[in-house]
N, C-alpha and C. Protein backbone atom coordinates (compact mmCIF):
# COMPACT_ATOMS: atom_id res chain seq x y z
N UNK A 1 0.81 -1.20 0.00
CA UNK A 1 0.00 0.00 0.00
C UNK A 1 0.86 1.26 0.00
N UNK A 2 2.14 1.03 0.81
CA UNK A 2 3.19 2.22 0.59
C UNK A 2 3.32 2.75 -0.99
N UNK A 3 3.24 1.92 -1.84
CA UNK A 3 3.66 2.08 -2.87
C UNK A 3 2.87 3.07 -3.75
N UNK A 4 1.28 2.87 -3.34
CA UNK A 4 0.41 3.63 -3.99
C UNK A 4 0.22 5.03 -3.53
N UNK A 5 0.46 4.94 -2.35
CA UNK A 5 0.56 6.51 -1.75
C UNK A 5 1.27 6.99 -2.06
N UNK A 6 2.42 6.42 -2.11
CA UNK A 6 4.07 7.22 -2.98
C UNK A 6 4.14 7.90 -4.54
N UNK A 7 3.00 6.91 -5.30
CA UNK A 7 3.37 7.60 -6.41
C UNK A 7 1.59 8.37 -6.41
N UNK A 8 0.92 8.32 -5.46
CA UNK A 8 -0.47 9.30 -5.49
C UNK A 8 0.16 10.37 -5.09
N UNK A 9 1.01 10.36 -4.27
CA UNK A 9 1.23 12.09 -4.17
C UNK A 9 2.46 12.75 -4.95
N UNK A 10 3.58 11.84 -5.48
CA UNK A 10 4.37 11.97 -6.43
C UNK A 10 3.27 12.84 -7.64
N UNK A 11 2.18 12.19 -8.30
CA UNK A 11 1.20 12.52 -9.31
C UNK A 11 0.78 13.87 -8.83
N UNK A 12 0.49 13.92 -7.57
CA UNK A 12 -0.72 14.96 -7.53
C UNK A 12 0.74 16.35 -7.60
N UNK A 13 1.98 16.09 -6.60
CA UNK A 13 2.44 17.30 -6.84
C UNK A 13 3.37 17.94 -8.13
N UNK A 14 3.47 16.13 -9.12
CA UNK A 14 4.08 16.65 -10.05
C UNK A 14 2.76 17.34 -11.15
N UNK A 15 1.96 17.16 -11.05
CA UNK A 15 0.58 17.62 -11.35
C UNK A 15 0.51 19.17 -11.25
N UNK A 16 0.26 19.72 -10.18
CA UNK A 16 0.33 20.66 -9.46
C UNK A 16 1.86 21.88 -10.08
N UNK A 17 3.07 21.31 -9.73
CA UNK A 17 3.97 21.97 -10.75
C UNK A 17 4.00 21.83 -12.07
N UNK A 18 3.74 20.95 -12.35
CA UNK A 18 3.69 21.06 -14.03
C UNK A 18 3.06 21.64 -14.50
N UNK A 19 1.23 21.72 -14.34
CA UNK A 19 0.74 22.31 -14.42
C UNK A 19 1.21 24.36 -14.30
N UNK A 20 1.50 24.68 -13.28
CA UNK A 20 1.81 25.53 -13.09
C UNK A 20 2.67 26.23 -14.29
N UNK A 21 3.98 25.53 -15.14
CA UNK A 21 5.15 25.28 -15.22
C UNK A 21 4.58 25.56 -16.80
N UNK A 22 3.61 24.60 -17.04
CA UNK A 22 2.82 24.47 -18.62
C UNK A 22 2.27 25.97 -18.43
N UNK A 23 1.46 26.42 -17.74
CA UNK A 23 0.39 27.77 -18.12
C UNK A 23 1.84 28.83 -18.70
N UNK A 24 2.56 28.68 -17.54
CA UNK A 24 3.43 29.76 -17.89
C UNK A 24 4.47 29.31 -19.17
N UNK A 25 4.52 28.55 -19.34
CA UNK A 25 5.52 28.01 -21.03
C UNK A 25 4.87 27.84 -22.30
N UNK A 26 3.93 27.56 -21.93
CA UNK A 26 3.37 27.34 -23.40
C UNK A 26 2.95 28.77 -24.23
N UNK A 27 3.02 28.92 -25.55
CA UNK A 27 2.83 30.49 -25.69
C UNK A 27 0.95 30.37 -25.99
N UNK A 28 0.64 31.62 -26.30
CA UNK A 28 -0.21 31.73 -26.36
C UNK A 28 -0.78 31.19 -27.69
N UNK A 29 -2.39 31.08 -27.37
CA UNK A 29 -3.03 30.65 -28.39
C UNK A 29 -2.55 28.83 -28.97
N UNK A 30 -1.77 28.45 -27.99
CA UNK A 30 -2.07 27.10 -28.00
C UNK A 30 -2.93 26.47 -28.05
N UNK A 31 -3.37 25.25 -28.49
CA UNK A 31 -4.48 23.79 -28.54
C UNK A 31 -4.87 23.84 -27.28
N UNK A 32 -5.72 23.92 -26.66
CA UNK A 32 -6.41 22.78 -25.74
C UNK A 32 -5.54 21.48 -25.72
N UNK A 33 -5.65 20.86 -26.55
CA UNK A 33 -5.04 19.72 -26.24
C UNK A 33 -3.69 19.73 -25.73
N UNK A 34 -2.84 20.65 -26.09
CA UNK A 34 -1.35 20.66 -25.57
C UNK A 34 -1.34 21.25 -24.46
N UNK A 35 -2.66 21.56 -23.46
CA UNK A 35 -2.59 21.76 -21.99
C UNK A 35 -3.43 20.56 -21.27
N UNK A 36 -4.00 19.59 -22.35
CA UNK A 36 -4.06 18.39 -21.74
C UNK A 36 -2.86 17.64 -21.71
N UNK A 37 -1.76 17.88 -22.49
CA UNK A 37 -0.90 16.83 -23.19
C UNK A 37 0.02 16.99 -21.96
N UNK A 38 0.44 18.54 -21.84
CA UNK A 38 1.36 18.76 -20.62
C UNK A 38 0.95 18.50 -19.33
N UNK A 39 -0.27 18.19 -18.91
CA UNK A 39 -0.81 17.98 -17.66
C UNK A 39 -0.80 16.63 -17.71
N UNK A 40 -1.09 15.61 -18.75
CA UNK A 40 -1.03 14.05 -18.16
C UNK A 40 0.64 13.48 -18.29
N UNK A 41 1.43 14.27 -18.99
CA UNK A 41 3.18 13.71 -18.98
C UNK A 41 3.27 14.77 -17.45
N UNK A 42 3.34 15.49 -17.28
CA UNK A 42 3.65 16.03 -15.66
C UNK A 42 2.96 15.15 -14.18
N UNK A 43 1.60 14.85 -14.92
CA UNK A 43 1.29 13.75 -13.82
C UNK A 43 1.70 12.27 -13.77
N UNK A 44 1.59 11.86 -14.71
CA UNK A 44 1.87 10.21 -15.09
C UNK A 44 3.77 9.81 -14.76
N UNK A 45 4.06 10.97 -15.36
CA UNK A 45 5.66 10.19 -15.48
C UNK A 45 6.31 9.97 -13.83
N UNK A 46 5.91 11.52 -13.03
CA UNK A 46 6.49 11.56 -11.44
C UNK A 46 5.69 9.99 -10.82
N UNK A 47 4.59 9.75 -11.41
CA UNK A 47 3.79 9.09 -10.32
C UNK A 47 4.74 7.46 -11.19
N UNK A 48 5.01 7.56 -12.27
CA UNK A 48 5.66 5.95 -12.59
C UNK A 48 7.04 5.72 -12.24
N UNK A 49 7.42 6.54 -12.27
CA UNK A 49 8.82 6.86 -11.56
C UNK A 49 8.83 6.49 -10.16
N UNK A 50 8.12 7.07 -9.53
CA UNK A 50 7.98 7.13 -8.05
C UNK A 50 7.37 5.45 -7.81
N UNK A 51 6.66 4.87 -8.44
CA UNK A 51 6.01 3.67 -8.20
C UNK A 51 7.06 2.39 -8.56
N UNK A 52 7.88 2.42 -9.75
CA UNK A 52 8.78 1.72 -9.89
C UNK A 52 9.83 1.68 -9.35
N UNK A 53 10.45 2.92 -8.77
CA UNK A 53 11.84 3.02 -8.00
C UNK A 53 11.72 1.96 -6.55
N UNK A 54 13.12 1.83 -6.33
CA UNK A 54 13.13 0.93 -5.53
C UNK A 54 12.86 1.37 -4.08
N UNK A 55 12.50 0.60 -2.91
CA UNK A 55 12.23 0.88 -2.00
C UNK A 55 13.27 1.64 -0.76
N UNK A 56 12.97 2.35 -0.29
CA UNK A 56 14.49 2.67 0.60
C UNK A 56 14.98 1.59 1.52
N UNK A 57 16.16 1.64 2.00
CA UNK A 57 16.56 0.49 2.88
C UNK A 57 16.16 1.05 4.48
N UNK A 58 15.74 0.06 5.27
CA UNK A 58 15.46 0.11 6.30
C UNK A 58 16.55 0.03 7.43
């Protein structure tokens, strides 16, 4: 269950900056879609990253 919490909040805050990170980079008059595109690679990748990496040592 550690594992899912790790990359739920990995998602939500790489979410959260990316997001942020996209409004301000992208120029104007962009797609719609390329502020969906930047919001699911800012969420998905922190949260697969974070879910596959290995566990810390105890």
């Amino acid at each position: 269950m550690k594992t899912y919490s790790k990359a739920i909040g990995a998602a939500i805050g790489g979410g959260l900056a990316g997001t942020g990170v996209s409004i301000a980079a992208l120029p104007e008059g962009s797609p719609w879609y390329a502020y969906v595109l930047m919001a699911l690679v800012t969420t998905a990748v922190p949260a697969l990253i974070t879910y596959f990496a290995p566990q810390n040592a105890k």
